[in-house]
N, C-alpha and C. Protein backbone atom coordinates (compact mmCIF):
# COMPACT_ATOMS: atom_id res chain seq x y z
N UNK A 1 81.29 71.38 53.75
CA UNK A 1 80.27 70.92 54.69
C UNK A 1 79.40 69.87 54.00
N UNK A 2 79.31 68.97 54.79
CA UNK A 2 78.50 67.67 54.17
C UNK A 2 76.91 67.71 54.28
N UNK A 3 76.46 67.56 52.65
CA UNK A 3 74.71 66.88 52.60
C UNK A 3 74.27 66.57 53.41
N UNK A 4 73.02 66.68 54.08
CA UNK A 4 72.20 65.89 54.75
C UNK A 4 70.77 65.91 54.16
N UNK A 5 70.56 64.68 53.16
CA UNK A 5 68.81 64.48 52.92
C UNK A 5 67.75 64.24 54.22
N UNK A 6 67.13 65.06 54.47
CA UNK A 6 65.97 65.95 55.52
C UNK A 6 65.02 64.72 54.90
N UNK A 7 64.67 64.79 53.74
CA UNK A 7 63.39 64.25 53.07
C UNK A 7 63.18 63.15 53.94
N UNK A 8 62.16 62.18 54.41
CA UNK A 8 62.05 61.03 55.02
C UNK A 8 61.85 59.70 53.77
N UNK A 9 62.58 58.96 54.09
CA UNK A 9 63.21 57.83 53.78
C UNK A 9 62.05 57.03 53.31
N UNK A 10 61.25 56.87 54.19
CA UNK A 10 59.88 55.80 54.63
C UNK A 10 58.92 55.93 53.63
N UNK A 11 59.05 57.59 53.43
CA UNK A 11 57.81 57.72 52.27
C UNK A 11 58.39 57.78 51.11
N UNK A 12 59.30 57.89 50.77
CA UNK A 12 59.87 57.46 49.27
C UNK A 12 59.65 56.17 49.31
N UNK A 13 60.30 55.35 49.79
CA UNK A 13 60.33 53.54 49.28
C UNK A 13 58.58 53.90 49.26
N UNK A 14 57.14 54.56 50.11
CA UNK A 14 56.33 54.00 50.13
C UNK A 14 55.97 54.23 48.32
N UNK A 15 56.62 55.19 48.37
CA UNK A 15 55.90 56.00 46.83
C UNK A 15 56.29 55.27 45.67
N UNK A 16 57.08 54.53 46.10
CA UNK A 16 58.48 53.68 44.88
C UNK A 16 57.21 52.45 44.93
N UNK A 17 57.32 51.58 46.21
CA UNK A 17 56.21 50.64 46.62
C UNK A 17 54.59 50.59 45.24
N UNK A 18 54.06 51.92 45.48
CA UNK A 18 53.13 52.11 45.42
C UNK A 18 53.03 52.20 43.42
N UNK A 19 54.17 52.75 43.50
CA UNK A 19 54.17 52.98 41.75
C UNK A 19 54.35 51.38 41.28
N UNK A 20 55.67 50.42 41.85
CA UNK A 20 55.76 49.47 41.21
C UNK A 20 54.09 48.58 41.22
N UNK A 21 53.65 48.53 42.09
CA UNK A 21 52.01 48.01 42.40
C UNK A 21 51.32 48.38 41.30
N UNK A 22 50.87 49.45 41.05
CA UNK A 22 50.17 50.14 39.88
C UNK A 22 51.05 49.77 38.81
N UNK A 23 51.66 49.46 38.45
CA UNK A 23 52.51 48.74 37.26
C UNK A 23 52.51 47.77 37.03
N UNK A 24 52.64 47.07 38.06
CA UNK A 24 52.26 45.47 38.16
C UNK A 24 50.88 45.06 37.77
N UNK A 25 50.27 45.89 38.67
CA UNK A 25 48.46 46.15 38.31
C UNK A 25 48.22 46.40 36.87
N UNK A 26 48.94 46.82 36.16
CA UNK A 26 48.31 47.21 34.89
C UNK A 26 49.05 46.31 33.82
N UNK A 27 50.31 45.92 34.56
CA UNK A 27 50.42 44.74 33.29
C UNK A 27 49.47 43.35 33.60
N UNK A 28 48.83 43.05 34.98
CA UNK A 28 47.87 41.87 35.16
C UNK A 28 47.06 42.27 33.93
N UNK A 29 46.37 43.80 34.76
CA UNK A 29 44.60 43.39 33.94
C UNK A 29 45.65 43.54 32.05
N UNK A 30 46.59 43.74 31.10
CA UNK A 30 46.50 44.08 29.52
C UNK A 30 46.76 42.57 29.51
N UNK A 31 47.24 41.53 30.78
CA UNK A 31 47.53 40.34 30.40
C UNK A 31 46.64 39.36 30.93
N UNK A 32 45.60 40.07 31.55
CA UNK A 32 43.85 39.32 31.46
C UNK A 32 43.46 39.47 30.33
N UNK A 33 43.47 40.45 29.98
CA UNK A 33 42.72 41.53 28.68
C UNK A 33 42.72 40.62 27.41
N UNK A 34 44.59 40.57 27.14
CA UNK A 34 44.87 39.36 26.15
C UNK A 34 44.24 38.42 26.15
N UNK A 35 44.51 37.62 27.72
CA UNK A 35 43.87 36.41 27.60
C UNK A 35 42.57 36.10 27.05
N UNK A 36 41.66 36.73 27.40
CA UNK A 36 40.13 36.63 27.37
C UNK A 36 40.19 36.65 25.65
N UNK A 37 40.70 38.09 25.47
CA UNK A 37 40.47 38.18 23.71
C UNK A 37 40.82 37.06 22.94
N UNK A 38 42.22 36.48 23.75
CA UNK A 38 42.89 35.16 22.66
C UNK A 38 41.37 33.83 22.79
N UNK A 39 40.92 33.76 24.14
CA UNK A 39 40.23 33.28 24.59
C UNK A 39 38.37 33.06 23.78
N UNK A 40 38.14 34.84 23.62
CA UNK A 40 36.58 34.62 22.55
C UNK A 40 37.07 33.98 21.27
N UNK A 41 38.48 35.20 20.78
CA UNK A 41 38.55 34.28 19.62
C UNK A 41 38.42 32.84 19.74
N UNK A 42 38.94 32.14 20.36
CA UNK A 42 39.05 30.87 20.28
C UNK A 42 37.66 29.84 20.47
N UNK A 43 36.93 30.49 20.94
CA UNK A 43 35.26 30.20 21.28
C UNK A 43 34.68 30.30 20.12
N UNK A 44 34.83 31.65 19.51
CA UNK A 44 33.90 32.24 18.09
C UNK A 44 34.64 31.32 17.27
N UNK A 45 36.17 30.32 16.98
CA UNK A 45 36.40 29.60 16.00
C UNK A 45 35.70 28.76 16.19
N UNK A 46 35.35 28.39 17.14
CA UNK A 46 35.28 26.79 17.79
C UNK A 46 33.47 27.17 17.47
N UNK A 47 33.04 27.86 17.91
CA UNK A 47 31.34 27.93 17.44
C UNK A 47 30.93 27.84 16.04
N UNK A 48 32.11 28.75 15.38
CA UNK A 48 31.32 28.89 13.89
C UNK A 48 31.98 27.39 12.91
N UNK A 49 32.96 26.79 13.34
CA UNK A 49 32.97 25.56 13.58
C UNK A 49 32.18 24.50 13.27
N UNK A 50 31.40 24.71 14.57
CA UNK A 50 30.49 23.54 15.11
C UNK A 50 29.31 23.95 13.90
N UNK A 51 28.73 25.32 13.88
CA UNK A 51 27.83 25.71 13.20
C UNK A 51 27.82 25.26 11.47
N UNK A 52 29.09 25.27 11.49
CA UNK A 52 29.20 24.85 10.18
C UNK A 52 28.99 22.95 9.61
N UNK A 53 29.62 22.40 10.81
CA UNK A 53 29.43 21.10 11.05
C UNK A 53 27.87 20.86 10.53
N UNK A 54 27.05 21.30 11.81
CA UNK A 54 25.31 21.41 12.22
C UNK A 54 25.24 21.41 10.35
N UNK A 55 25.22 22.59 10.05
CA UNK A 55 24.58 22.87 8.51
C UNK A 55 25.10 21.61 7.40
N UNK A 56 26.26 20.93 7.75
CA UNK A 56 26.31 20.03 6.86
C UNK A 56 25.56 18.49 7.05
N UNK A 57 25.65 18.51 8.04
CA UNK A 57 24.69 17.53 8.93
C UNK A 57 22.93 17.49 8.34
N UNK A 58 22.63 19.25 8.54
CA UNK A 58 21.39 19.30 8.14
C UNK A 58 21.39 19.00 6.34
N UNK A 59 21.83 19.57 5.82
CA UNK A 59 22.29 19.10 4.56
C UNK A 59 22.20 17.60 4.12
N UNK A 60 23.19 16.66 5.00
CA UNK A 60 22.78 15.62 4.59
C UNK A 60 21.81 14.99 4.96
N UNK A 61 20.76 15.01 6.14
CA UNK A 61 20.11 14.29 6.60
C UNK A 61 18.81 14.80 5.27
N UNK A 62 18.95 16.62 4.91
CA UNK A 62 17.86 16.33 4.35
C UNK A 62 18.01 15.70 2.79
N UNK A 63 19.28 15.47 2.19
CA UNK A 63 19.50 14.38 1.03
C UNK A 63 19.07 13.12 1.26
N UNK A 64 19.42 12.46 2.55
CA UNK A 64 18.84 11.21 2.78
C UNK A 64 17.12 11.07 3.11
N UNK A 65 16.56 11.72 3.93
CA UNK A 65 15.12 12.24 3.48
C UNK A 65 14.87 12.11 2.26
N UNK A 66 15.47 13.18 1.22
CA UNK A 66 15.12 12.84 -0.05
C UNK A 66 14.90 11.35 -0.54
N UNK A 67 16.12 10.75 -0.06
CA UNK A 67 16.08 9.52 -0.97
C UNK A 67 15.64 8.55 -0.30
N UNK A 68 14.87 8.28 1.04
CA UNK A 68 13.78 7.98 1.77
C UNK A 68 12.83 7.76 1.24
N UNK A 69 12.55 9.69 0.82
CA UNK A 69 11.01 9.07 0.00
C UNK A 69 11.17 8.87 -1.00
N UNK A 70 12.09 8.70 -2.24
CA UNK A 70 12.32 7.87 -3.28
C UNK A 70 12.14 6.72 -3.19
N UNK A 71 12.58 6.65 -1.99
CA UNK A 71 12.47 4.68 -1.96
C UNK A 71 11.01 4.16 -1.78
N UNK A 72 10.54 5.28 -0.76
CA UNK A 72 8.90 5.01 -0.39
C UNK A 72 8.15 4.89 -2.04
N UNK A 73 8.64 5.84 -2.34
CA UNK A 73 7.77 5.91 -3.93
C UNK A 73 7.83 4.63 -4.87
N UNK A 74 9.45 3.97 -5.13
CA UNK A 74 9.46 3.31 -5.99
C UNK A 74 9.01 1.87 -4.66
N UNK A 75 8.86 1.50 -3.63
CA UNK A 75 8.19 0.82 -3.22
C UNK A 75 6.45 0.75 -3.58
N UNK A 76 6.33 1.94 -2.78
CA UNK A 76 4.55 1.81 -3.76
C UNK A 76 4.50 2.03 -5.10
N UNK A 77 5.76 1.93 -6.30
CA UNK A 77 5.09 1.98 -7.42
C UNK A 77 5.10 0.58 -7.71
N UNK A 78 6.34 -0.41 -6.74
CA UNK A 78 6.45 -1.64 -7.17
C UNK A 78 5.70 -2.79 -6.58
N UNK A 79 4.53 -2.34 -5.63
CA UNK A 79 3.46 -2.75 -4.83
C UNK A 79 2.28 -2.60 -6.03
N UNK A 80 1.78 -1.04 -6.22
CA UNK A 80 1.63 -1.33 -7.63
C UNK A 80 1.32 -1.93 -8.71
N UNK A 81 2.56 -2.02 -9.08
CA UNK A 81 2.83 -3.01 -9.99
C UNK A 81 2.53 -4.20 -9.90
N UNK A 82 2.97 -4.65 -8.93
CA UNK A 82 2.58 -6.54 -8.49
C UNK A 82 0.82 -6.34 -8.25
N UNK A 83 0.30 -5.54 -7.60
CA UNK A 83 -0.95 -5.57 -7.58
C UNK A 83 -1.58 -6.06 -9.04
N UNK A 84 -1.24 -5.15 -10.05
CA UNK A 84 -2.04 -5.24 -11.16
C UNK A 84 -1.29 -6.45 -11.91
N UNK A 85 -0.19 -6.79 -11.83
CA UNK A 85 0.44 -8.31 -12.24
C UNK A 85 -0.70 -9.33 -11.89
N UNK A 86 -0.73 -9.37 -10.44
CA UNK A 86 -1.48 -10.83 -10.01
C UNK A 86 -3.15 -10.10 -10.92
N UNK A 87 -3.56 -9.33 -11.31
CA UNK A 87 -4.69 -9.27 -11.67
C UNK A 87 -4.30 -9.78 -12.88
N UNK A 88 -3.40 -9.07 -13.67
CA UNK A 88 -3.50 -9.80 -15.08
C UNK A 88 -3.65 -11.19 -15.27
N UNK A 89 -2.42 -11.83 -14.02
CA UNK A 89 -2.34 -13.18 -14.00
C UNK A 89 -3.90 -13.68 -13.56
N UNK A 90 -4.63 -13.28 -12.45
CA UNK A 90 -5.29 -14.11 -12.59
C UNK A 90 -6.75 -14.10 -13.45
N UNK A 91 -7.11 -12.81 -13.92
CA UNK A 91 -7.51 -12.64 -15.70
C UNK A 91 -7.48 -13.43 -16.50
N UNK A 92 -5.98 -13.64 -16.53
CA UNK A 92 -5.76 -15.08 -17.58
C UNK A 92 -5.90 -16.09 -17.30
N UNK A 93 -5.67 -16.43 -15.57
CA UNK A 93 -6.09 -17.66 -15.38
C UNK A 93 -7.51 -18.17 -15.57
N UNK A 94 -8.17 -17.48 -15.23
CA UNK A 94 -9.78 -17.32 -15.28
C UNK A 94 -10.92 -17.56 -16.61
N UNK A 95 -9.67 -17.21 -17.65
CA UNK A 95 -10.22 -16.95 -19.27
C UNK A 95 -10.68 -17.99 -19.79
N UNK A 96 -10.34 -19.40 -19.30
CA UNK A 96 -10.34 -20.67 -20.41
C UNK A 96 -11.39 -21.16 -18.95
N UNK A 97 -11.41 -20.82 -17.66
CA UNK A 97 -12.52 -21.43 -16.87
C UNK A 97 -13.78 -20.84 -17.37
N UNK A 98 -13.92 -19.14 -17.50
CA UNK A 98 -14.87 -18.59 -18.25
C UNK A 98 -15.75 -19.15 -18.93
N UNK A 99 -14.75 -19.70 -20.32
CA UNK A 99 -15.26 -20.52 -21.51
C UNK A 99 -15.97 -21.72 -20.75
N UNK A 100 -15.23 -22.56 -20.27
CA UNK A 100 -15.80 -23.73 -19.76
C UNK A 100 -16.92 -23.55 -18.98
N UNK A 101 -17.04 -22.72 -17.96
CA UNK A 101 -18.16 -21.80 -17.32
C UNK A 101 -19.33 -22.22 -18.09
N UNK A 102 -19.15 -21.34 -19.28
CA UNK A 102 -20.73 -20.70 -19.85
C UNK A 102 -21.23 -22.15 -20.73
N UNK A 103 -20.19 -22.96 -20.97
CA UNK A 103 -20.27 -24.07 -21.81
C UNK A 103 -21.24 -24.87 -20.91
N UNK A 104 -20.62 -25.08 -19.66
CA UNK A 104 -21.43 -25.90 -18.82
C UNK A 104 -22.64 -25.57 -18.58
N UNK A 105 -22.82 -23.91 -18.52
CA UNK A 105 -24.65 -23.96 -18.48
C UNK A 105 -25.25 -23.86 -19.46
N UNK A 106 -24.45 -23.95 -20.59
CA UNK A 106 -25.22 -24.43 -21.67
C UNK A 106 -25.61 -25.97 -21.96
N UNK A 107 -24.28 -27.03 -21.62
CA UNK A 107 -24.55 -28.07 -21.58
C UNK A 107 -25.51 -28.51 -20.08
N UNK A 108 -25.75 -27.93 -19.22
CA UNK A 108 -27.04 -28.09 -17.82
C UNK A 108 -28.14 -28.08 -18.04
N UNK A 109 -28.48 -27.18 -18.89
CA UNK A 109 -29.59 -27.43 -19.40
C UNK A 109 -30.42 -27.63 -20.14
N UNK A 110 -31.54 -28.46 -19.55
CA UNK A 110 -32.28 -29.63 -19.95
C UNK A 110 -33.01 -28.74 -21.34
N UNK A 111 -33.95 -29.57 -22.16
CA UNK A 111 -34.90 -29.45 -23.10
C UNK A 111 -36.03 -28.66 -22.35
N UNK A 112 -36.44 -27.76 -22.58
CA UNK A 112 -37.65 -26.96 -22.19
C UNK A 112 -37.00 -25.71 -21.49
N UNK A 113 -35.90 -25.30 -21.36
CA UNK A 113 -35.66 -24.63 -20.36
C UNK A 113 -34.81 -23.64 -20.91
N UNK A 114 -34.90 -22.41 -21.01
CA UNK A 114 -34.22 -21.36 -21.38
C UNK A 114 -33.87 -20.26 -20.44
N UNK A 115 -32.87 -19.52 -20.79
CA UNK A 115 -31.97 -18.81 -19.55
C UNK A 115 -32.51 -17.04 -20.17
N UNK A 116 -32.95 -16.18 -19.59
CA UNK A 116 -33.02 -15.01 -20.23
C UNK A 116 -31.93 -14.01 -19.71
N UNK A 117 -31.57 -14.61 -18.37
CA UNK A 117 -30.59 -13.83 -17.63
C UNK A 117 -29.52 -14.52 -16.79
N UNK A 118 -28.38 -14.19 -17.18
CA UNK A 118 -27.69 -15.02 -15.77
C UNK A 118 -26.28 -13.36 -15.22
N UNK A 119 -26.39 -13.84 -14.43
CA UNK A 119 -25.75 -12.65 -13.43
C UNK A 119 -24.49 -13.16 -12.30
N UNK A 120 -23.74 -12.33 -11.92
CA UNK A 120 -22.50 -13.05 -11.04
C UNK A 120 -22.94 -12.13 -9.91
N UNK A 121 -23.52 -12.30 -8.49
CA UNK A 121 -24.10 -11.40 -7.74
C UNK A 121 -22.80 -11.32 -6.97
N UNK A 122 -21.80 -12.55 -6.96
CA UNK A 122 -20.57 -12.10 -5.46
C UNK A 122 -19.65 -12.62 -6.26
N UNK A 123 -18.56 -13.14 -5.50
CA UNK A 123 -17.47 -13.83 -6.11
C UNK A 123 -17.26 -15.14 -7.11
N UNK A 124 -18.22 -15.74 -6.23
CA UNK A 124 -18.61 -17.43 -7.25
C UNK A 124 -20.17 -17.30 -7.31
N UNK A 125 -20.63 -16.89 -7.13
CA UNK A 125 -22.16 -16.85 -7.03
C UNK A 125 -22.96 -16.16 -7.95
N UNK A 126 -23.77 -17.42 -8.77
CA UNK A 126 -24.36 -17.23 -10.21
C UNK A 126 -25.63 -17.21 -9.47
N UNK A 127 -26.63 -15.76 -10.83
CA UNK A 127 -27.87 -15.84 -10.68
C UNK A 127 -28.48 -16.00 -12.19
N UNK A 128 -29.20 -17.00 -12.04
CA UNK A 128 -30.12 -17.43 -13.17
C UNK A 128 -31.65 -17.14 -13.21
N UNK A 129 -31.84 -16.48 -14.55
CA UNK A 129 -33.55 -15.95 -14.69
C UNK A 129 -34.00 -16.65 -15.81
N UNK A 130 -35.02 -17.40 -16.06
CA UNK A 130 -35.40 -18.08 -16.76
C UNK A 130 -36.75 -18.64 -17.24
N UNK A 131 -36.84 -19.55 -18.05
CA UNK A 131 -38.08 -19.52 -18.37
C UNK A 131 -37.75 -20.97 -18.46
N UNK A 132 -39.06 -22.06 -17.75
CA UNK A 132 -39.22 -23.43 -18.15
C UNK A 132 -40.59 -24.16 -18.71
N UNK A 133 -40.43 -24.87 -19.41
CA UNK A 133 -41.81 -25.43 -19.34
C UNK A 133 -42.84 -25.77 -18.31
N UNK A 134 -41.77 -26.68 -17.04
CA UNK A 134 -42.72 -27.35 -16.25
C UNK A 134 -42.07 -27.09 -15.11
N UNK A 135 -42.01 -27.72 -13.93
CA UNK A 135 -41.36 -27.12 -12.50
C UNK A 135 -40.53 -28.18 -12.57
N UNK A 136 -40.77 -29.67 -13.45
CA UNK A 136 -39.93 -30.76 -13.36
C UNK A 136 -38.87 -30.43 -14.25
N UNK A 137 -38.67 -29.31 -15.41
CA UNK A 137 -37.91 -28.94 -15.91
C UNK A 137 -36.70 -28.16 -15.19
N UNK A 138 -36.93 -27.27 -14.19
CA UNK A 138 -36.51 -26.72 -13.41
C UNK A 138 -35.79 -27.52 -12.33
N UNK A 139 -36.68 -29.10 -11.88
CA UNK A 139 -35.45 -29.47 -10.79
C UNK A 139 -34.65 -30.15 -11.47
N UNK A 140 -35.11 -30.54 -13.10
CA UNK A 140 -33.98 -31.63 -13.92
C UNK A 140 -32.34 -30.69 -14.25
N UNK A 141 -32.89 -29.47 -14.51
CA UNK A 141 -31.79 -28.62 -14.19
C UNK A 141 -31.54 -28.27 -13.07
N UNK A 142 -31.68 -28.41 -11.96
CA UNK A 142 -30.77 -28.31 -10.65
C UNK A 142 -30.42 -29.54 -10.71
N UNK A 143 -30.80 -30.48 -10.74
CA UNK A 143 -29.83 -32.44 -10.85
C UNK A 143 -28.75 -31.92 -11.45
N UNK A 144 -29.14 -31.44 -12.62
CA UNK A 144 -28.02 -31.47 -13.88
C UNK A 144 -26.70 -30.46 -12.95
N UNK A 145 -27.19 -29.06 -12.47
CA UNK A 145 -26.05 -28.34 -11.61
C UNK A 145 -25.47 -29.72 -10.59
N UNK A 146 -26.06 -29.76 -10.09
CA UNK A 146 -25.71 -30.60 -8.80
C UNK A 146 -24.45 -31.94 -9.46
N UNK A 147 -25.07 -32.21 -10.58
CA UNK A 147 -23.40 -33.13 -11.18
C UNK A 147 -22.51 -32.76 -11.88
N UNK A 148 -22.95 -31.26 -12.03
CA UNK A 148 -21.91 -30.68 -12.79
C UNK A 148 -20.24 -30.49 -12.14
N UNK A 149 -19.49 -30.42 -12.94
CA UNK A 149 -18.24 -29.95 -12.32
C UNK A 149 -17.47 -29.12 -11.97
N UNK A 150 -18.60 -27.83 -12.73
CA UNK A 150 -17.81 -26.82 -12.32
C UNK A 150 -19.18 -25.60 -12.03
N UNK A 151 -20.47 -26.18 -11.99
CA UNK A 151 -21.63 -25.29 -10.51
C UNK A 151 -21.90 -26.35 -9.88
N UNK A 152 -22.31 -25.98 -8.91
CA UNK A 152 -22.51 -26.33 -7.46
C UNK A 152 -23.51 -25.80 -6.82
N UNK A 153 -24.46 -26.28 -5.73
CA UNK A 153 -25.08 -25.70 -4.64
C UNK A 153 -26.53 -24.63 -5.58
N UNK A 154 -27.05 -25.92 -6.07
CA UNK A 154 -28.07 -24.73 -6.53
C UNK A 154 -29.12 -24.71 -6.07
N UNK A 155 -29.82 -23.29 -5.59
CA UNK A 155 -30.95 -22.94 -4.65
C UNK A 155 -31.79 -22.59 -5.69
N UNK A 156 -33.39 -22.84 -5.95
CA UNK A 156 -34.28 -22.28 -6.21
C UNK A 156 -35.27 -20.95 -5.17
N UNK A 157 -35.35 -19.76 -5.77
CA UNK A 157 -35.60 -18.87 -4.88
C UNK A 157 -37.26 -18.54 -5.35
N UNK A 158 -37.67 -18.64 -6.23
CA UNK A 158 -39.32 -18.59 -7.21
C UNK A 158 -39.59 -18.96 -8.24
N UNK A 159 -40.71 -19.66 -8.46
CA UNK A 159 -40.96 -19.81 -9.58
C UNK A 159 -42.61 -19.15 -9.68
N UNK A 160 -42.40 -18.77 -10.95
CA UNK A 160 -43.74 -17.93 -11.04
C UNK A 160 -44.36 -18.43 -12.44
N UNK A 161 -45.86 -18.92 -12.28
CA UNK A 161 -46.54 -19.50 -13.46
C UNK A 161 -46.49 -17.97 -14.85
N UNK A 162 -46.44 -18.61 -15.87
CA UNK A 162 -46.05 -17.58 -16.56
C UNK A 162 -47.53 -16.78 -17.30
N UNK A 163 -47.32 -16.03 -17.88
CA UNK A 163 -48.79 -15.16 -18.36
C UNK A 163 -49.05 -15.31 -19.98
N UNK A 164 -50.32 -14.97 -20.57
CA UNK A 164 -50.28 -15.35 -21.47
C UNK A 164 -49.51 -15.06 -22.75
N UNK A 165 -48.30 -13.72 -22.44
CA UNK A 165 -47.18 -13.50 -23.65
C UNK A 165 -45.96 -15.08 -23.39
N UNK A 166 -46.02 -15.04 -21.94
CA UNK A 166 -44.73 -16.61 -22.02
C UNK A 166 -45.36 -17.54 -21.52
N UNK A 167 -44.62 -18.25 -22.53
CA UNK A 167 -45.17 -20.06 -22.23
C UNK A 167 -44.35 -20.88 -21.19
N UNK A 168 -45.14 -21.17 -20.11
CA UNK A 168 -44.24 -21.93 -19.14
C UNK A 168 -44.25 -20.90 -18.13
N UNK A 169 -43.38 -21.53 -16.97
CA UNK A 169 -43.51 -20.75 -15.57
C UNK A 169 -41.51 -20.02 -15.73
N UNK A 170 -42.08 -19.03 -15.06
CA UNK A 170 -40.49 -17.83 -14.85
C UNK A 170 -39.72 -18.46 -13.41
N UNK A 171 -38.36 -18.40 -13.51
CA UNK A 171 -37.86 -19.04 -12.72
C UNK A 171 -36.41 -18.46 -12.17
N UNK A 172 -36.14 -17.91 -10.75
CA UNK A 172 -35.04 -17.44 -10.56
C UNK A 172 -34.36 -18.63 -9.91
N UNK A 173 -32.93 -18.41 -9.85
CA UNK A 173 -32.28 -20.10 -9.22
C UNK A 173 -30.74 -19.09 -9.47
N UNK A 174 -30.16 -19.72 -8.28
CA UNK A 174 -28.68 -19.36 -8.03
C UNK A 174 -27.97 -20.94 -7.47
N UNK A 175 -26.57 -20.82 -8.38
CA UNK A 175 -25.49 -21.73 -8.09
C UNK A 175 -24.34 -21.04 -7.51
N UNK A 176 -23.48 -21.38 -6.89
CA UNK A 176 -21.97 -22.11 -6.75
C UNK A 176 -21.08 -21.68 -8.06
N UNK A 177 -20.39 -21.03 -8.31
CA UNK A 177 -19.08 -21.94 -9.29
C UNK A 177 -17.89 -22.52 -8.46
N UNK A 178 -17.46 -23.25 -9.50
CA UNK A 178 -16.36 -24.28 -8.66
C UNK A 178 -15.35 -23.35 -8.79
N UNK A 179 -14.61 -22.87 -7.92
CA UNK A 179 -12.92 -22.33 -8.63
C UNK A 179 -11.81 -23.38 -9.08
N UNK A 180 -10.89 -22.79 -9.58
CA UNK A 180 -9.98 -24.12 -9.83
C UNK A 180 -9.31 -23.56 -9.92
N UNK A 181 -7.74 -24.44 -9.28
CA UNK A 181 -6.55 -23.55 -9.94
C UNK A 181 -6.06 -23.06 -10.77
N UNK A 182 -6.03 -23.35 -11.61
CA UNK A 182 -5.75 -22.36 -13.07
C UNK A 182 -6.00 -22.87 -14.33
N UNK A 183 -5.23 -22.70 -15.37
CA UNK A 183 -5.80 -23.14 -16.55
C UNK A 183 -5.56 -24.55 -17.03
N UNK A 184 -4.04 -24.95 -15.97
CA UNK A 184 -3.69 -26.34 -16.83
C UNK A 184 -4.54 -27.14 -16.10
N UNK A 185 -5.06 -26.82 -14.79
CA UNK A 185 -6.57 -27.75 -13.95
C UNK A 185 -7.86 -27.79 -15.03
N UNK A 186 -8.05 -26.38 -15.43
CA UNK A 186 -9.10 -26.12 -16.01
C UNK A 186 -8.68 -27.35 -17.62
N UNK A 187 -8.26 -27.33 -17.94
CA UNK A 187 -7.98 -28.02 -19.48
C UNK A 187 -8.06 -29.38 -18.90
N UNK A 188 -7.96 -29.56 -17.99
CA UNK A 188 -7.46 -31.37 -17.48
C UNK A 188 -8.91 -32.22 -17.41
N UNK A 189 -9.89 -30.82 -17.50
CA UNK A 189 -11.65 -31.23 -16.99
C UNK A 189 -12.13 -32.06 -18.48
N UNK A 190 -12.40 -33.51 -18.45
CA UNK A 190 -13.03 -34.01 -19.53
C UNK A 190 -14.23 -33.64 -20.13
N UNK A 191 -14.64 -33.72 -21.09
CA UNK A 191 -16.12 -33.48 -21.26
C UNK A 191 -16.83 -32.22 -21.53
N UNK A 192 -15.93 -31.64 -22.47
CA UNK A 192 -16.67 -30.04 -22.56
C UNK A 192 -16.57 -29.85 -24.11
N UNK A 193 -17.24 -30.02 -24.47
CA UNK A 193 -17.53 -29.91 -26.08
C UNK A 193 -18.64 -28.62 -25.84
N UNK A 194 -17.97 -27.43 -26.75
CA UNK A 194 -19.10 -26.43 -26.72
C UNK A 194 -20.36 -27.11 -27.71
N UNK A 195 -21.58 -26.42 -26.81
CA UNK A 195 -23.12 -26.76 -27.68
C UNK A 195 -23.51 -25.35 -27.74
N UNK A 196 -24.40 -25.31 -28.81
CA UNK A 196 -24.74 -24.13 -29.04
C UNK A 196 -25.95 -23.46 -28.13
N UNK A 197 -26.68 -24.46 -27.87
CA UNK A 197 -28.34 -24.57 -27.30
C UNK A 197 -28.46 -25.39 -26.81
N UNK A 198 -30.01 -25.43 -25.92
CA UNK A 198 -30.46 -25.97 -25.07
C UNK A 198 -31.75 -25.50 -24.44
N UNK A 199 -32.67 -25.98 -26.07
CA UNK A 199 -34.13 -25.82 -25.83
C UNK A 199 -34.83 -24.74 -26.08
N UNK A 200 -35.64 -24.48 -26.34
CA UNK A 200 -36.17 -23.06 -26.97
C UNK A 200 -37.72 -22.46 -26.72
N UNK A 201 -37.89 -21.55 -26.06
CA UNK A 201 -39.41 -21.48 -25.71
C UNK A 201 -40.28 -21.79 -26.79
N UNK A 202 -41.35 -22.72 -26.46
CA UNK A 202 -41.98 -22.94 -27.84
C UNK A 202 -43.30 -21.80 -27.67
């Protein structure tokens, strides 16, 4: 006598159906799963990467910083430097006008007239304190500035009759000096024989 399977047909394939689904289902999500993981890894290379990049970057920018302000430094040491150059230079230029300077107000002035003070109040600007015999002594030495060649512009500011310790009237007076370019100008000036004096309170 022949088999007959009773069981229904419909719900097996559904059950067969239903298992292959859930199988299928579970190899998707272990082959999402992979993906993603292959996926951070590949992010976390790629970040620590970049991070590493960044730090060498910072690295060098702050070497070049460094040597930024190296440069700043040996700039202001070589600013500096030239500063106090042109002083030396013009120190020296100044040295042999100096001489000639003091020569000339020695050779300015006249007989009767003596200097007790002379002073540099600004840049070119001489102050003279003095003692003269007469007031005509006093403008014969401003003539004498006035042709000189190297003061100029001389103002009388007082003269005061003197008392009975000084003889003659007290006298303040400011000149001018001439500048000149430098020393081989200064040497080129005729006429400067140092004198020792020029008159003596009697």
């Amino acid at each position: 006598m022949p088999r007959i399977n009773l069981l229904p047909w419909r719900e097996e394939q559904r059950r067969e159906r239903k298992l292959a689904f859930l199988v299928a289902l579970g190899g998707g999500t272990i082959g999402a799963a992979v993906v993603a993981f292959a996926a951070y890894l590949l992010m976390g290379s790629m970040v620590d990467a970049q991070q590493h990049r960044n730090e060498m970057l910072q690295a060098e920018i702050k070497q070049l910083d460094k040597q930024i302000e190296e440069i700043n430094d040996l700039e202001s040491s070589k600013q500096k430097f030239i500063a106090r150059m042109e002083i030396i230079e013009k120190l020296q230029r100044s040295r042999p006008q100096i001489v000639h300077l003091f020569d000339e107000i020695v050779r300015t002035l006249p007989d009767g007239v003596y200097l007790t003070s002379v002073k540099q109040t600004d840049k070119a600007r001489l102050k003279f304190e003095g003692v003269a015999q007469s007031s005509t002594r006093v403008s014969a030495f401003m003539r004498n500035i006035d042709g000189s060649e190297w003061l100029k512009n001389p103002e009388l500011e007082v003269v005061q009759s003197g008392d009975k310790k000084v003889t003659g009237s007290s006298f303040t007076l400011f000149a001018d000096e001439v500048i000149t370019g430098g020393p081989d100008e200064t040497a080129a000036k005729p006429g400067h024989k140092v004198m020792a004096s020029r008159g003596s309170p009697q």
